[in-house]
Protein backbone atom coordinates (compact mmCIF):
# COMPACT_ATOMS: atom_id res chain seq x y z
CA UNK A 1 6.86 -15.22 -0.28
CA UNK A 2 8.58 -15.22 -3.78
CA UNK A 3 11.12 -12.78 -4.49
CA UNK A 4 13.04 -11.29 -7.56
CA UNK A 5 15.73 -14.12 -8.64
CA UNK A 6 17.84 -11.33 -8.15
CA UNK A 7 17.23 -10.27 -5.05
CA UNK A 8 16.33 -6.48 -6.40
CA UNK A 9 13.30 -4.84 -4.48
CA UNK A 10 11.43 -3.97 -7.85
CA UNK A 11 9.93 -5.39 -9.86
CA UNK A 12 8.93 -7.71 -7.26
CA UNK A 13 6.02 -10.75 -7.65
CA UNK A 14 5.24 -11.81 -4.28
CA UNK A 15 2.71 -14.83 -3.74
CA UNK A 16 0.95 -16.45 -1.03
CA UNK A 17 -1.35 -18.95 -2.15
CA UNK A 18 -4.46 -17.64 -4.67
CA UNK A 19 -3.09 -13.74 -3.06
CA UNK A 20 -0.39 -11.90 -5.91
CA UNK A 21 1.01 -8.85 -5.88
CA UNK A 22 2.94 -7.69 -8.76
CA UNK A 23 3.86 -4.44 -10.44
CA UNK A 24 0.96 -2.48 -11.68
CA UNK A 25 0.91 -2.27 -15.33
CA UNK A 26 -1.15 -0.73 -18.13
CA UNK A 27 -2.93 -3.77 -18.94
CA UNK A 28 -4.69 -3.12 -15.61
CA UNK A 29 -6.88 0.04 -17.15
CA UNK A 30 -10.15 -2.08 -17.69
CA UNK A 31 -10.24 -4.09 -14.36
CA UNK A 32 -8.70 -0.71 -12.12
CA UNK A 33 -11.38 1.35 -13.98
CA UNK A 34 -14.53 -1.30 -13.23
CA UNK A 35 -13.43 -2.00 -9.43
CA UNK A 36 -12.98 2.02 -8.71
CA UNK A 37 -16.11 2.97 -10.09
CA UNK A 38 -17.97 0.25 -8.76
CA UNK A 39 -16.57 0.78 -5.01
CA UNK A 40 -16.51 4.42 -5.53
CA UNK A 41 -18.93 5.49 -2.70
CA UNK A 42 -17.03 3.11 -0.55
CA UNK A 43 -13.82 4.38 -1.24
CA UNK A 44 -13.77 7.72 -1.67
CA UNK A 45 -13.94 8.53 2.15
CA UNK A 46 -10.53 7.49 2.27
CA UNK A 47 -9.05 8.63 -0.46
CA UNK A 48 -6.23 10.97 -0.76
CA UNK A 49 -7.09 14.34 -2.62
CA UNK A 50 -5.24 17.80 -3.48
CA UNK A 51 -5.65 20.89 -1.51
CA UNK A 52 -6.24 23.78 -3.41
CA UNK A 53 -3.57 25.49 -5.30
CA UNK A 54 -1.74 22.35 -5.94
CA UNK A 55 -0.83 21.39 -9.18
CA UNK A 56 -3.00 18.01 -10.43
CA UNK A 57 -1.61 14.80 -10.68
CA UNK A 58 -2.23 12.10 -14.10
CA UNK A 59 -5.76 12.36 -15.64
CA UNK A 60 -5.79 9.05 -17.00
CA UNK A 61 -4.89 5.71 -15.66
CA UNK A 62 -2.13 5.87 -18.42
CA UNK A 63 -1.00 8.58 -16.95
CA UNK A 64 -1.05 7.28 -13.23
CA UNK A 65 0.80 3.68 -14.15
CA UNK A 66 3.38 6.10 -16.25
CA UNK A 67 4.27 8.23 -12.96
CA UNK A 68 4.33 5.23 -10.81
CA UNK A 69 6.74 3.13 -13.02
CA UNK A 70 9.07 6.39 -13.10
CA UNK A 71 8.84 6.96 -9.50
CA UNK A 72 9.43 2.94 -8.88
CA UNK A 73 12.50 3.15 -11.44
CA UNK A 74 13.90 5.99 -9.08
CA UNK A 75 13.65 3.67 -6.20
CA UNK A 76 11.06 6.05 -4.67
CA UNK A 77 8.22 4.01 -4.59
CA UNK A 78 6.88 0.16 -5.14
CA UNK A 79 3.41 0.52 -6.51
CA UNK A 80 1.54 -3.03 -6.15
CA UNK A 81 -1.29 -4.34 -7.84
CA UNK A 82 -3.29 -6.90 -5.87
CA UNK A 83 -4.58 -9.74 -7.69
CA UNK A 84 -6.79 -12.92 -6.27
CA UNK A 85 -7.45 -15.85 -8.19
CA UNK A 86 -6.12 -13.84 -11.45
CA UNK A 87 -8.54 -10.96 -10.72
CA UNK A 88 -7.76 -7.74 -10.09
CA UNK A 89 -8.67 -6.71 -6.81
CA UNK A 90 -6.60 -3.15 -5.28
CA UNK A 91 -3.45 -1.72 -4.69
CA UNK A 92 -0.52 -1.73 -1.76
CA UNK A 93 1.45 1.36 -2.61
CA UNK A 94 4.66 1.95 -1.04
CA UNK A 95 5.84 5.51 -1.73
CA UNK A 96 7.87 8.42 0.18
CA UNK A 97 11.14 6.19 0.26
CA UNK A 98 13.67 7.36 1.76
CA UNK A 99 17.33 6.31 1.77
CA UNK A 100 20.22 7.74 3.63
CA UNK A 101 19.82 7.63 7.18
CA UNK A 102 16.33 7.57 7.28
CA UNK A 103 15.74 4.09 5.39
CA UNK A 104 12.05 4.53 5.68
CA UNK A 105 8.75 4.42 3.60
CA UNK A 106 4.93 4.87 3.97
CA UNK A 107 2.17 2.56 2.83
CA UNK A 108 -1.00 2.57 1.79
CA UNK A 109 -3.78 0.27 0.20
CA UNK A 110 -7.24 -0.23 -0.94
CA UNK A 111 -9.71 -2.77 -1.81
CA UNK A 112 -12.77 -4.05 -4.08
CA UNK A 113 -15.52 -4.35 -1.14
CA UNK A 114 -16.79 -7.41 -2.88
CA UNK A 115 -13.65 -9.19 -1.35
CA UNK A 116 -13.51 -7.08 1.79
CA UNK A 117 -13.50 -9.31 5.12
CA UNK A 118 -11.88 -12.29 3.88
CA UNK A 119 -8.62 -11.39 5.62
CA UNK A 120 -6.67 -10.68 1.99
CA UNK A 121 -6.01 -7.18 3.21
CA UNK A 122 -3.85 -8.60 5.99
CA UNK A 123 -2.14 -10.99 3.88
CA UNK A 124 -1.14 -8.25 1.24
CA UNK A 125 0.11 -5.64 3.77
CA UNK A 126 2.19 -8.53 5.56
CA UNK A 127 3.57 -9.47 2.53
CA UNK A 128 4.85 -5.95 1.33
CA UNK A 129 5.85 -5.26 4.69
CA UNK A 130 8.32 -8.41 4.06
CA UNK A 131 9.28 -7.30 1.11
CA UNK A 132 10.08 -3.63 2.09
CA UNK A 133 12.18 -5.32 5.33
CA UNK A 134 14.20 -7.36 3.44
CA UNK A 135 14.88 -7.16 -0.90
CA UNK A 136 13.90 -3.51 -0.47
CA UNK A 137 16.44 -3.31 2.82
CA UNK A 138 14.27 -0.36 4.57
CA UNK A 139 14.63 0.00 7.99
CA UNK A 140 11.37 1.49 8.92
CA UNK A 141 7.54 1.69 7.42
CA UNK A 142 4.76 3.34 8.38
CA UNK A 143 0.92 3.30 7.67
CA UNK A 144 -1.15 6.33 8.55
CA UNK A 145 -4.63 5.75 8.96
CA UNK A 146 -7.73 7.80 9.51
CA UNK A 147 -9.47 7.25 13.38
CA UNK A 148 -12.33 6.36 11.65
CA UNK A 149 -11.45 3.76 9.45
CA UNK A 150 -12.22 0.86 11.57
CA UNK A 151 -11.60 -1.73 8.18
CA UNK A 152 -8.01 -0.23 8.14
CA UNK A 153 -8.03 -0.31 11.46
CA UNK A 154 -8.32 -4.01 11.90
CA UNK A 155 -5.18 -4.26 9.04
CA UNK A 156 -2.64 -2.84 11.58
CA UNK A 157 -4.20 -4.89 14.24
CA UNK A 158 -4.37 -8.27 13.13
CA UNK A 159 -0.56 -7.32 12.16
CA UNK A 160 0.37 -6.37 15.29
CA UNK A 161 2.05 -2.94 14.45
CA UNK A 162 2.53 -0.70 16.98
CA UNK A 163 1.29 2.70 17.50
CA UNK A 164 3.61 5.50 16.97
CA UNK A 165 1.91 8.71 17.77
CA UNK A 166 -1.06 10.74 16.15
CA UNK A 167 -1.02 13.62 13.25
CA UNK A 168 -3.90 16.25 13.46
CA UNK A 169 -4.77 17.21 9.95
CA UNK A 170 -1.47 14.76 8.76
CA UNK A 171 -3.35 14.29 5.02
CA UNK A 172 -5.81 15.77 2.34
CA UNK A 173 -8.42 13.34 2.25
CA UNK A 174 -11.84 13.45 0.98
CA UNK A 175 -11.69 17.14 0.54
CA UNK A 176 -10.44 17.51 4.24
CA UNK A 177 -7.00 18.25 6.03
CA UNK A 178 -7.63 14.84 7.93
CA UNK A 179 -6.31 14.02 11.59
CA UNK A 180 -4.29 10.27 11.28
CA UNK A 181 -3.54 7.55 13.86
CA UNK A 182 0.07 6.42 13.01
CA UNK A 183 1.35 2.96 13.04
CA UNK A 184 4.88 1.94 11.87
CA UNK A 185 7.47 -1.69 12.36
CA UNK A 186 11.05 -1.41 12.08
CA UNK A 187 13.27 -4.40 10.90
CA UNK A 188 14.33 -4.55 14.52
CA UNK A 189 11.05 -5.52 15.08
CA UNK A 190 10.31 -7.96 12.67
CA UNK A 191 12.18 -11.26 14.31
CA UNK A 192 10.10 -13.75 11.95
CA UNK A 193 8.39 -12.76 8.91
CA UNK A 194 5.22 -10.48 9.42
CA UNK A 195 2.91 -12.85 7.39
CA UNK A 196 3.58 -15.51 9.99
CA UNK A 197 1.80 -13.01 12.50
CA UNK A 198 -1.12 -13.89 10.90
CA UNK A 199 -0.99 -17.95 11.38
């Protein structure tokens, strides 16, 4: 896994093999605005929206990548672009960091169902989880995830993260105050690096 020379959590290029992730930028507009409409129907089961009364977030992708870049300058958040074989492919989001005596973070992640199922997911979250454990120095991150999101699912699995507990309507998705299954790893329990779960 590469690191920042360094050694500062963000901006961050980590790389394993053809698999990159690396700050999201503006550049990304065309190829984020292709792979989200084209995997819209698959996607937007899972993805997060406002309840009403709540103020909307960034119209524009512009918009989006501007908020993100503040909110990673703050330390609040690592937002990840996922790239495979140069081509942009999803996101790995870390956000809701916490310092203090907390230490802690949540993740989330999406990806273009053309290269669903070839284990990249996996790789990605692994990697980030690395990151967050060590440059980033958190102590603790979770990863809520929807009961019926068996493709998630099989993320936390293959990772071997442990179940923490379970949130009845935990987030606004798809229109819905959605129930979550919650899974989380602590840098106690990370004794060798979480990609080498995988091997």
């Amino acid at each position: 896994m590469g690191l920042p020379r360094d050694g500062a959590p963000w901006p961050a290029r980590l790389v394993d093999g053809e698999l990159v992730l690396r700050p999201l930028t503006y550049g990304d507009a065309g190829a984020w605005r292709e792979v989200r409409a084209r995997n819209r129907d698959w996607l937007r089961r899972w993805d997060a929206t406002l309840p009403p009364g709540v103020a909307p977030g960034p119209r524009s992708f512009r918009g989006l990548v501007w908020r993100m870049k503040r909110i990673a300058a703050a330390g609040q958040g690592l937002p990840f672009a996922i790239e495979v074989d140069g081509r942009f492919v999803g996101q790995v989001t870390v956000s809701s960091i916490v310092r203090g005596s907390a230490q802690m973070a949540n993740l989330g992640y999406w990806i273009d169902e053309a290269v669903a199922g070839r284990g990249l997911m996996p790789r990605a979250v692994a990697l980030v989880l690395d990151h967050c454990l060590t440059a980033a120095a958190l102590h603790r991150v979770e990863i809520a995830i929807r009961p019926e999101n068996s493709n998630s699912l099989r993320v936390v699995e293959k990772l071997g993260l442990t179940e923490v507990g379970f949130a009845p309507r935990f987030l606004h998705i798809d229109g819905e105050w959605r129930d979550h299954r919650l899974f989380a790893i602590t840098a106690e329990e990370r004794d060798r690096p979480v990609r080498d779960r995988l091997r």
